[in-house]
C-alpha atoms as a PDB file:
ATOM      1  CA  UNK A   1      44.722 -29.437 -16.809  1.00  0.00           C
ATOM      2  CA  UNK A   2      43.797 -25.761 -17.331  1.00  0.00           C
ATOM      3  CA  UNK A   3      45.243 -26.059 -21.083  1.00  0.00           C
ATOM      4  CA  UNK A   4      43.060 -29.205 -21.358  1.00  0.00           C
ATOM      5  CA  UNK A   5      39.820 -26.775 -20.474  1.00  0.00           C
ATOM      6  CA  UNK A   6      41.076 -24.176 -22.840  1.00  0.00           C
ATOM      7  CA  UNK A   7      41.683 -26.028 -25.483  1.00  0.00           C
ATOM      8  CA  UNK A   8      38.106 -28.436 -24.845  1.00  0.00           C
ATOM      9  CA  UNK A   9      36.083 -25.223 -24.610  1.00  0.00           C
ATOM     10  CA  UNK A  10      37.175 -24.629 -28.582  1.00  0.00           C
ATOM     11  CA  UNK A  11      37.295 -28.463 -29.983  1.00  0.00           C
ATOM     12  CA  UNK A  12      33.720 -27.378 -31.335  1.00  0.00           C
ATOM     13  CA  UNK A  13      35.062 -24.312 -33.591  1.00  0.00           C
ATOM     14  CA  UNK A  14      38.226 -26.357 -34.423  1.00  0.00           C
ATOM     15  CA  UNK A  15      36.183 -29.288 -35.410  1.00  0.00           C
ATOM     16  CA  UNK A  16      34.793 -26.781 -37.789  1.00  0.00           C
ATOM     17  CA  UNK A  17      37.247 -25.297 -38.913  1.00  0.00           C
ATOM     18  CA  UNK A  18      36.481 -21.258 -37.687  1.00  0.00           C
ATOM     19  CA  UNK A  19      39.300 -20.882 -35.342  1.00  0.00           C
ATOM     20  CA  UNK A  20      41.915 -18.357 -36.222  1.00  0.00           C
ATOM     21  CA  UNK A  21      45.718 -20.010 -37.903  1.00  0.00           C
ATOM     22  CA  UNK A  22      47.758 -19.661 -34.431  1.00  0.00           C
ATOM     23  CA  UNK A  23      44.248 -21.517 -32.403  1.00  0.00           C
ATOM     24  CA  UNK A  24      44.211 -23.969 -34.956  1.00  0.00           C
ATOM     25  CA  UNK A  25      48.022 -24.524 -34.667  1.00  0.00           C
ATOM     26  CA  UNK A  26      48.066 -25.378 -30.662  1.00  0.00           C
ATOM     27  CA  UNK A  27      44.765 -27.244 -30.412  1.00  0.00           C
ATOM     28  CA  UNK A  28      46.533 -29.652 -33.109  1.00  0.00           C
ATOM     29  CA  UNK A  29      49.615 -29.628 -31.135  1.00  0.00           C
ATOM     30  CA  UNK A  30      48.186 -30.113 -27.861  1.00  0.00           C
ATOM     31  CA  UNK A  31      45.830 -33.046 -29.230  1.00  0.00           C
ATOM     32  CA  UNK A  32      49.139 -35.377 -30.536  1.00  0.00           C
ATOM     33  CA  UNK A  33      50.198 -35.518 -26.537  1.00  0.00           C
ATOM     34  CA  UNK A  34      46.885 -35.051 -24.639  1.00  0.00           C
ATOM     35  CA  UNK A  35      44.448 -38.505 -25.069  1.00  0.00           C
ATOM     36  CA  UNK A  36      41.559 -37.107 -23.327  1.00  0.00           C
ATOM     37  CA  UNK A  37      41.341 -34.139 -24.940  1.00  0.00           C
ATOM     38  CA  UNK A  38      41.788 -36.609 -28.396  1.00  0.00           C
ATOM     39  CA  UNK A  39      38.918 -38.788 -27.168  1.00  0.00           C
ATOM     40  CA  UNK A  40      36.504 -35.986 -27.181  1.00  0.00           C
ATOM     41  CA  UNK A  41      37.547 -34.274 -30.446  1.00  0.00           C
ATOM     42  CA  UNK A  42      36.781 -37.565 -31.809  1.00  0.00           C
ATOM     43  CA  UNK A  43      33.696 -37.934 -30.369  1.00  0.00           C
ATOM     44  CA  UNK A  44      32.832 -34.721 -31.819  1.00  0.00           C
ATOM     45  CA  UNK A  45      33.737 -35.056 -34.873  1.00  0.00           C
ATOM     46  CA  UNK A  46      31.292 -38.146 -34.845  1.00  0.00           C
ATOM     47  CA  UNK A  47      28.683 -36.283 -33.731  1.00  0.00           C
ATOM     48  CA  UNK A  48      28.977 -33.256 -36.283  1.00  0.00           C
ATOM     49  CA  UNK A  49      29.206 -35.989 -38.852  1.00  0.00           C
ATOM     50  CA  UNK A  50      26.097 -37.942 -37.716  1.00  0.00           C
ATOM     51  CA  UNK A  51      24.302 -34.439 -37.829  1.00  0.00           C
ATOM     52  CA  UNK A  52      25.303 -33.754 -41.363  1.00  0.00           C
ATOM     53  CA  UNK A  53      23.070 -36.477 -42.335  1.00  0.00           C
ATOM     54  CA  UNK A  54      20.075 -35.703 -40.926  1.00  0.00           C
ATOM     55  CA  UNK A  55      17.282 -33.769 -43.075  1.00  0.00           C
ATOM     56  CA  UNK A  56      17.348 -30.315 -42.552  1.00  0.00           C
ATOM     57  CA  UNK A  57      13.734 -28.826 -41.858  1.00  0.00           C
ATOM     58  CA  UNK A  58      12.009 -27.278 -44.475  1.00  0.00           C
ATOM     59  CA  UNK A  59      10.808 -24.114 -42.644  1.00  0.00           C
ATOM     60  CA  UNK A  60       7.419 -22.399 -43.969  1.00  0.00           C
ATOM     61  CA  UNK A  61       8.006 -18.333 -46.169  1.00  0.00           C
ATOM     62  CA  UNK A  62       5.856 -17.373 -43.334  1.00  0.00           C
ATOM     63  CA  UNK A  63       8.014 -18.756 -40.390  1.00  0.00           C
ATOM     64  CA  UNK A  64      10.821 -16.148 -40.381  1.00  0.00           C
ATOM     65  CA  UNK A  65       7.749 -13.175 -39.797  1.00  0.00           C
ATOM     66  CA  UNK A  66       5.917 -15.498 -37.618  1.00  0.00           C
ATOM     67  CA  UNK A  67       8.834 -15.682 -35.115  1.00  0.00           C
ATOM     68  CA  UNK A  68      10.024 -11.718 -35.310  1.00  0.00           C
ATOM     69  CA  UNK A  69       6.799 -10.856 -34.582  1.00  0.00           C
ATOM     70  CA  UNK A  70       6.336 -13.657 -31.212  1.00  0.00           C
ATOM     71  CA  UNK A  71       9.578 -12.535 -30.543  1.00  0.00           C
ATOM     72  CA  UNK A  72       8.964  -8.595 -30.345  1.00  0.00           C
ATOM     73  CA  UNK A  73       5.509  -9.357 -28.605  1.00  0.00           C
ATOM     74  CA  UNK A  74       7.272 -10.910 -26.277  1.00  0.00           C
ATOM     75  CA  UNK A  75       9.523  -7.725 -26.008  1.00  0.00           C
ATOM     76  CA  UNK A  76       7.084  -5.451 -25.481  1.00  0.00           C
ATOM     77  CA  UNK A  77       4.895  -7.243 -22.680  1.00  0.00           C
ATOM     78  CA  UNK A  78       5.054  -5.467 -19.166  1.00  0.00           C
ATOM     79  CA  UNK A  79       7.151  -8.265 -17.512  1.00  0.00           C
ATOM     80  CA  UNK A  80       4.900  -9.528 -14.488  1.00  0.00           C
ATOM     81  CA  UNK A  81       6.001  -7.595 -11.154  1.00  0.00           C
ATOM     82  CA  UNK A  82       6.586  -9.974  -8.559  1.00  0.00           C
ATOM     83  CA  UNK A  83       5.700  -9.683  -4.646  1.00  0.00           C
ATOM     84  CA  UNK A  84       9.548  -9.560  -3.509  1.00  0.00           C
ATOM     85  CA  UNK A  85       9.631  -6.475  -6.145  1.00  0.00           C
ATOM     86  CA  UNK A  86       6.514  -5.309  -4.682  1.00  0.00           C
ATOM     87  CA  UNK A  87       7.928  -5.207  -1.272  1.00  0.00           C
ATOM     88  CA  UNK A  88      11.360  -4.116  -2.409  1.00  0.00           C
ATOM     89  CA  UNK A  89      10.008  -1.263  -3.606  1.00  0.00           C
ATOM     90  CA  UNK A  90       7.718  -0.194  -0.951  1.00  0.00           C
ATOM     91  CA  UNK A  91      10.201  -0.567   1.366  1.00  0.00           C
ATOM     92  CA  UNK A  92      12.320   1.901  -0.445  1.00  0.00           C
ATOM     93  CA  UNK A  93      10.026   4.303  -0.124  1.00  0.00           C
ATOM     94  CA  UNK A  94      10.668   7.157   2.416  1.00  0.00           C
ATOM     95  CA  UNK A  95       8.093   7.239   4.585  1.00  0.00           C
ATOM     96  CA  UNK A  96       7.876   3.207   5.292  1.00  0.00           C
ATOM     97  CA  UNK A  97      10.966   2.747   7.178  1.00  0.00           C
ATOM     98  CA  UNK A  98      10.446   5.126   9.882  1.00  0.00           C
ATOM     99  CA  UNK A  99       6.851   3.777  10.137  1.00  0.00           C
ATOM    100  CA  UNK A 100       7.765   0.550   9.969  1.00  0.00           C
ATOM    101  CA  UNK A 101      10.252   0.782  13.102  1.00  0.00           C
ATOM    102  CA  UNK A 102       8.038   2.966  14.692  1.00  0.00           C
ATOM    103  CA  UNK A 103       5.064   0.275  14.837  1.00  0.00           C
ATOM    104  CA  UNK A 104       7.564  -2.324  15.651  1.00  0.00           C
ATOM    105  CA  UNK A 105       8.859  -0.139  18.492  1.00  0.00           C
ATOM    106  CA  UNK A 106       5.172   0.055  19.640  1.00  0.00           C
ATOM    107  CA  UNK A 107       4.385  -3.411  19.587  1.00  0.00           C
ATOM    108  CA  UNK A 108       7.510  -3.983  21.616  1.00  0.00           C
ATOM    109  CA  UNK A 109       6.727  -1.662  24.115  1.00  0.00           C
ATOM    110  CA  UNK A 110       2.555  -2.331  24.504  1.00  0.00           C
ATOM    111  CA  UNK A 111       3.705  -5.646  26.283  1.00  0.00           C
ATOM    112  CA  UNK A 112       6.198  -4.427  28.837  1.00  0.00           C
ATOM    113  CA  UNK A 113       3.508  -1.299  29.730  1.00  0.00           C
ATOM    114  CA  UNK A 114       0.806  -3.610  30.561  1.00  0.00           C
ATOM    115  CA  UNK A 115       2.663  -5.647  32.398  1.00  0.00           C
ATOM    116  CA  UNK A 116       4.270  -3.370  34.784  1.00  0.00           C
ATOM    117  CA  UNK A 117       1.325  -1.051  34.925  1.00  0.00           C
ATOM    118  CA  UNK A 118      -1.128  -3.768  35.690  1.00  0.00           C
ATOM    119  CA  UNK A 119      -2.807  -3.341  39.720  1.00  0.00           C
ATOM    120  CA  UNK A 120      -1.219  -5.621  42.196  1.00  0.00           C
ATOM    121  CA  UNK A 121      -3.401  -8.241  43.408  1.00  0.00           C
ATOM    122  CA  UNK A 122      -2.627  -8.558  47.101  1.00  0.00           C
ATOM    123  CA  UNK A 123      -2.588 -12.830  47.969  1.00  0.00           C
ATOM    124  CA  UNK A 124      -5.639 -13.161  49.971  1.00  0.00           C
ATOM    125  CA  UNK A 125      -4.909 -13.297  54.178  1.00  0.00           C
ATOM    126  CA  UNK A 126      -5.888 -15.460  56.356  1.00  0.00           C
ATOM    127  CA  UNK A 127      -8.584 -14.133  58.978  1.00  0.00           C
ATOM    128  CA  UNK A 128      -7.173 -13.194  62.539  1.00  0.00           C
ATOM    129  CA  UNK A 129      -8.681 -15.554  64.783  1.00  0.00           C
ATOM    130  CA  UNK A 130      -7.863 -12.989  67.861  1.00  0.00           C
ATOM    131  CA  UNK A 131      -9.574  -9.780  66.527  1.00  0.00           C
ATOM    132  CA  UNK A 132     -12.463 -12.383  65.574  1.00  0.00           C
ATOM    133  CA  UNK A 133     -12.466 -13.734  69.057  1.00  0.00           C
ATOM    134  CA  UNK A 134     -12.453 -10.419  70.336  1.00  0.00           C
ATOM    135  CA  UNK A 135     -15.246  -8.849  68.352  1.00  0.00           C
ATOM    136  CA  UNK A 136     -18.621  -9.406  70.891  1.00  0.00           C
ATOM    137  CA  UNK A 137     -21.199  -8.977  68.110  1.00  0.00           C
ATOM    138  CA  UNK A 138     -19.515 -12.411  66.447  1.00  0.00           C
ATOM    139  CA  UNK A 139     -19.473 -14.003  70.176  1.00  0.00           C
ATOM    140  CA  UNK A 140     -23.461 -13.018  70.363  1.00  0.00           C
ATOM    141  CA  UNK A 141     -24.316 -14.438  66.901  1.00  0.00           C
ATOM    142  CA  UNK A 142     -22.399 -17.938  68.226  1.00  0.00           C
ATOM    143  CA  UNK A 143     -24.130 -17.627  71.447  1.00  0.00           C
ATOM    144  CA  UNK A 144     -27.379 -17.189  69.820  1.00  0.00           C
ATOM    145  CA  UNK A 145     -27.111 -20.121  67.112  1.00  0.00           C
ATOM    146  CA  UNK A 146     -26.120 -22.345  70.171  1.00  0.00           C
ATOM    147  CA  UNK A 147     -29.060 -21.887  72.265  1.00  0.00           C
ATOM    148  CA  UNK A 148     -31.340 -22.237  69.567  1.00  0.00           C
ATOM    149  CA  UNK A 149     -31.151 -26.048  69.492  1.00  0.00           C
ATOM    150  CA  UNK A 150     -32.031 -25.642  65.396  1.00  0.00           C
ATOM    151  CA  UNK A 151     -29.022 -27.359  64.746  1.00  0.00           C
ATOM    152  CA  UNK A 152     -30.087 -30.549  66.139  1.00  0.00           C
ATOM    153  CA  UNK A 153     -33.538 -30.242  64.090  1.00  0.00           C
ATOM    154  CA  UNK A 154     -31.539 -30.124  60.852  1.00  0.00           C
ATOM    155  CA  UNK A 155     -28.604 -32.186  61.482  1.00  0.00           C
ATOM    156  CA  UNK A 156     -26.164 -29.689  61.734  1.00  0.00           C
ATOM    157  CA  UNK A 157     -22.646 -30.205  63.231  1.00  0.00           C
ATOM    158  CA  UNK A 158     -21.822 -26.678  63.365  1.00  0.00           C
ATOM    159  CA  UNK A 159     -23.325 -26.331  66.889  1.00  0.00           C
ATOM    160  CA  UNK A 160     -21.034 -28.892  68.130  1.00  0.00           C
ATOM    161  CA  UNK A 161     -17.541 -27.565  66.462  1.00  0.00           C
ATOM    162  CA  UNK A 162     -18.614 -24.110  67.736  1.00  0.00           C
ATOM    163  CA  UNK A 163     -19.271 -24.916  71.368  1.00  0.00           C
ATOM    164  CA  UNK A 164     -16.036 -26.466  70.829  1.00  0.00           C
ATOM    165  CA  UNK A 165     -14.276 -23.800  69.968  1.00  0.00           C
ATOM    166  CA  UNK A 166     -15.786 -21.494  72.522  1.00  0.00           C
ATOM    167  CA  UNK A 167     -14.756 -23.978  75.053  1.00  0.00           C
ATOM    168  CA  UNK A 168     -11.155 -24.055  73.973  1.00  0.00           C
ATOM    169  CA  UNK A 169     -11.307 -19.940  73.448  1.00  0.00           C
ATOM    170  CA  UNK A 170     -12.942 -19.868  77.519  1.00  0.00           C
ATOM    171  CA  UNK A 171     -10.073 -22.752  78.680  1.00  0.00           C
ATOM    172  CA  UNK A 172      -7.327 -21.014  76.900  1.00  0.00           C
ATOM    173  CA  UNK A 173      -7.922 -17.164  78.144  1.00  0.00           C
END
């Protein structure tokens, strides 16, 4: 199979006639006992033929200058730069590297410090009910706000859970 690719990669030239004596010698061998490799030398021989009929272009006196000179402008354009060459070559450079880790390094790090520098919020406590309890300007204001009878002007049920409370407070001590 490898001498079939060989020798298909030159059926053109042979077909032609420009390959060297020796070439020309095995390609014809190898085509009396290979049929695939026949098939296609025949195909392209059709082909070739079918071409030699065709008209051949008539091209212009002015064509030949025409396309050295497109050619050679084409030559001499700056070839557009584009933005993985941009980067490729700023990143190259000796001073972007360094910088680069060393803002990447920062970034890193900004998160972490705030985090574990940030002031601890203690979770709010729950009053103590004994130091309350014990505290006689809070037992004055209650005493106060009961005997003012206010409550019952205004509908106010706070009169009643407090004497409540003060009643438990008095029954448990």
């Amino acid at each position: 199979m490898l001498d079939c690719k060989k020798i298909q990669e030159g059926l053109s030239e042979y077909i032609d006639g420009v390959l060297l004596e020796e070439q020309s010698t095995a390609t014809k061998a190898h085509l009396r006992s290979c049929a695939v490799c026949t098939q296609i030398a025949d195909e392209l021989t059709q082909t070739s033929r079918l071409l030699a009929f065709l008209p051949r272009p008539e091209l212009s006196v002015s064509f030949e200058q025409k396309l050295t000179a497109r050619l050679a402008g084409q030559a001499l354009r700056p070839k557009p730069i584009t933005l993985g060459e941009k980067l490729s070559a700023w990143w190259v450079r000796p001073r972007v590297r360094p910088a680069v880790a060393s803002g990447l390094a920062v970034a890193a790090l900004v998160p972490v410090v705030v985090f574990f520098t940030r002031p601890t919020v203690a979770p709010p406590s729950t009053p103590n009910t004994e130091s309350v309890a014990a505290n006689t300007e809070v037992e004055q204001v209650m005493q106060e706000h009961l005997s003012a009878k206010t409550s019952e002007v205004f509908g106010d049920s706070s009169g009643v859970l407090l004497t409540a409370s003060l009643t438990e407070r008095e029954s448990g001590s």
